[in-house]
Protein backbone atom coordinates (compact mmCIF):
# COMPACT_ATOMS: atom_id res chain seq x y z
CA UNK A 1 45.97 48.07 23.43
CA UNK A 2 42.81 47.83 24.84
CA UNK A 3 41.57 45.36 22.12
CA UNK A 4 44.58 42.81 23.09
CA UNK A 5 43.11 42.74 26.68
CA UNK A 6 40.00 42.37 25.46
CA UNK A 7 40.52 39.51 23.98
CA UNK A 8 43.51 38.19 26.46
CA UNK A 9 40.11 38.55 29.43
CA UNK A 10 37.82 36.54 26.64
CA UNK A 11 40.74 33.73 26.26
CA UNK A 12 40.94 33.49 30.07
CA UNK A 13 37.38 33.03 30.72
CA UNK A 14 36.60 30.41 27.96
CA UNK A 15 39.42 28.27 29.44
CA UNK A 16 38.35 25.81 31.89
CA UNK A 17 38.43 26.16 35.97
CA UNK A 18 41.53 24.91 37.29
CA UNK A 19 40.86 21.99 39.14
CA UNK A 20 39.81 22.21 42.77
CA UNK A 21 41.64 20.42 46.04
CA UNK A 22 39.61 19.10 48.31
CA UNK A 23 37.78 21.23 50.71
CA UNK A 24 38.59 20.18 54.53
CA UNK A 25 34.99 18.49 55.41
CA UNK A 26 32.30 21.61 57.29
CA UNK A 27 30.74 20.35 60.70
CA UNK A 28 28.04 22.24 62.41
CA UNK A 29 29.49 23.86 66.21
CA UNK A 30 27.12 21.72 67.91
CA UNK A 31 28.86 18.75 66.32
CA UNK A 32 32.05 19.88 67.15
CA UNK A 33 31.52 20.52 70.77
CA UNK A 34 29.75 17.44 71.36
CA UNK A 35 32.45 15.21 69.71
CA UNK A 36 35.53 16.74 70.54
CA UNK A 37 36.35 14.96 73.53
CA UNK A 38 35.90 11.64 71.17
CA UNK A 39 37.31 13.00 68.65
CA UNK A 40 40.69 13.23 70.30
CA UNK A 41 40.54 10.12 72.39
CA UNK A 42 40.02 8.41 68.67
CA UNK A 43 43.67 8.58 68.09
CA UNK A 44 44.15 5.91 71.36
CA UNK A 45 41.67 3.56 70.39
CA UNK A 46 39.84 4.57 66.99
CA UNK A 47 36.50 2.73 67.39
CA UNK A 48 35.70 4.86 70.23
CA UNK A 49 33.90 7.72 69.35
CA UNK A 50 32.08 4.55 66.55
CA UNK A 51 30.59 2.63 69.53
CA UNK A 52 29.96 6.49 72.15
CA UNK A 53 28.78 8.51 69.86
CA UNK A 54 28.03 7.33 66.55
CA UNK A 55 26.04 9.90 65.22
CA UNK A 56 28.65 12.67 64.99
CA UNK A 57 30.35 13.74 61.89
CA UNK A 58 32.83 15.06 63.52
CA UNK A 59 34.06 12.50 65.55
CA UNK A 60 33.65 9.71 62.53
CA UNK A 61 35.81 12.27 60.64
CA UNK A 62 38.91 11.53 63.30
CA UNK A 63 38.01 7.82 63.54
CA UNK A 64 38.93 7.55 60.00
CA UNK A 65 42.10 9.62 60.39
CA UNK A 66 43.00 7.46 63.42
CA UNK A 67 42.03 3.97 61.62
CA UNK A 68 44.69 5.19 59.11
CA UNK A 69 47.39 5.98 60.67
CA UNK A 70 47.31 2.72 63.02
CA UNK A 71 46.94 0.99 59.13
CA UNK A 72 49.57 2.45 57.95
CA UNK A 73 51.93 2.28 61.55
CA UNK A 74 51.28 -1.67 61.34
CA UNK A 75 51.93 -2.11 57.73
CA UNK A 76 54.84 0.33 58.17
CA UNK A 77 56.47 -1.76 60.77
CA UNK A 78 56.05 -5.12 59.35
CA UNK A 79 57.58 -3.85 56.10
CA UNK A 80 60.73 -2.04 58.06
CA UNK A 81 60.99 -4.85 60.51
CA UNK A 82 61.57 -7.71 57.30
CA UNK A 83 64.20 -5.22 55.59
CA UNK A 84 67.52 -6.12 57.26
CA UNK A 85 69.68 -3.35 58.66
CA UNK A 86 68.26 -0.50 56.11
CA UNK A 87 64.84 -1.26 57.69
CA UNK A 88 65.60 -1.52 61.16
CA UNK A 89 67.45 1.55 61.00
CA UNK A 90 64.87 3.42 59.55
CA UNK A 91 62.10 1.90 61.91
CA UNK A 92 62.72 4.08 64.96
CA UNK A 93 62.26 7.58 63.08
CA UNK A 94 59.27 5.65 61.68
CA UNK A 95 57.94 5.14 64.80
CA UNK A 96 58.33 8.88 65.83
CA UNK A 97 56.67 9.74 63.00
CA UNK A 98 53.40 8.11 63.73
CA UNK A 99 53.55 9.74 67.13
CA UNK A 100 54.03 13.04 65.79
CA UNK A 101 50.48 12.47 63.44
CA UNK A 102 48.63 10.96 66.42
CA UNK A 103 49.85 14.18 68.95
CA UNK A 104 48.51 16.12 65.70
CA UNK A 105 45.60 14.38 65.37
CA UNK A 106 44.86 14.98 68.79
CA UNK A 107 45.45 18.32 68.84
CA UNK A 108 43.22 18.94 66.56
CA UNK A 109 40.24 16.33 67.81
CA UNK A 110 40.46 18.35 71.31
CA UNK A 111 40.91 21.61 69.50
CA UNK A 112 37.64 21.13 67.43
CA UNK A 113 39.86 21.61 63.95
CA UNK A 114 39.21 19.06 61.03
CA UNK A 115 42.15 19.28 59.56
CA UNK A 116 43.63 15.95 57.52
CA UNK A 117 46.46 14.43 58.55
CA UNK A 118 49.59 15.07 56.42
CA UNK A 119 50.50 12.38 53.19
CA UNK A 120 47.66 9.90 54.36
CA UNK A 121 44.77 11.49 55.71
CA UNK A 122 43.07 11.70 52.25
CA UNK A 123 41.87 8.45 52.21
CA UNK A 124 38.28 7.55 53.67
CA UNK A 125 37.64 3.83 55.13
CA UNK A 126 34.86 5.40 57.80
CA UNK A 127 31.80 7.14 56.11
């Protein structure tokens, strides 16, 4: 009995890591604090924190999750507002939608939490 697990533990560590999600990005406190104010005014007008204060991580981090959701509200709405009657339908819970992620984004700008925004904030335009 003891042989089997022997060699069931020696199969399992041979076998290669299973693959790792993405971490959510690490900012230092000081960082945090000094961007968070930016960091939530980002999701009103996204270049903000770019042109006050450039230098933080943290507040470049909710830049880029703001300059993706307004990508994705404006490509969202020109694409719903050409399909007729299916699209237009669909355009107002659209619309919500986007304001739910920016109140979220928000949230967590003000709240000093880095957290990604849910189905697009994996993408990076803003280094």
């Amino acid at each position: 009995m003891e042989d089997q697990e022997n060699r069931q533990n020696a199969a399992a560590s041979d076998s290669p890591p299973a693959p790792e999600t993405p971490a959510e990005p690490a900012f230092t406190n000081e960082d945090i604090e000094k961007g968070k104010t930016m960091a939530g005014l980002s999701y009103l007008l996204f270049f903000l924190p770019l042109v006050a204060c450039p230098e933080s991580r943290y507040a470049r981090f909710h830049a880029n999750q703001s300059l993706i959701l307004l990508i994705v509200s404006i490509a969202g709405n020109i694409i719903l507002g050409i399909i007729p009657i299916v699209g237009w339908i669909l355009l107002p819970f659209f619309g919500i939608t986007v304001l739910v992620f920016a109140v979220l984004g928000m949230v967590n700008g003000f709240g000093g939490k880095a957290r990604r925004l849910p189905l697009i904030g994996g993408f990076e335009l803003i280094r």
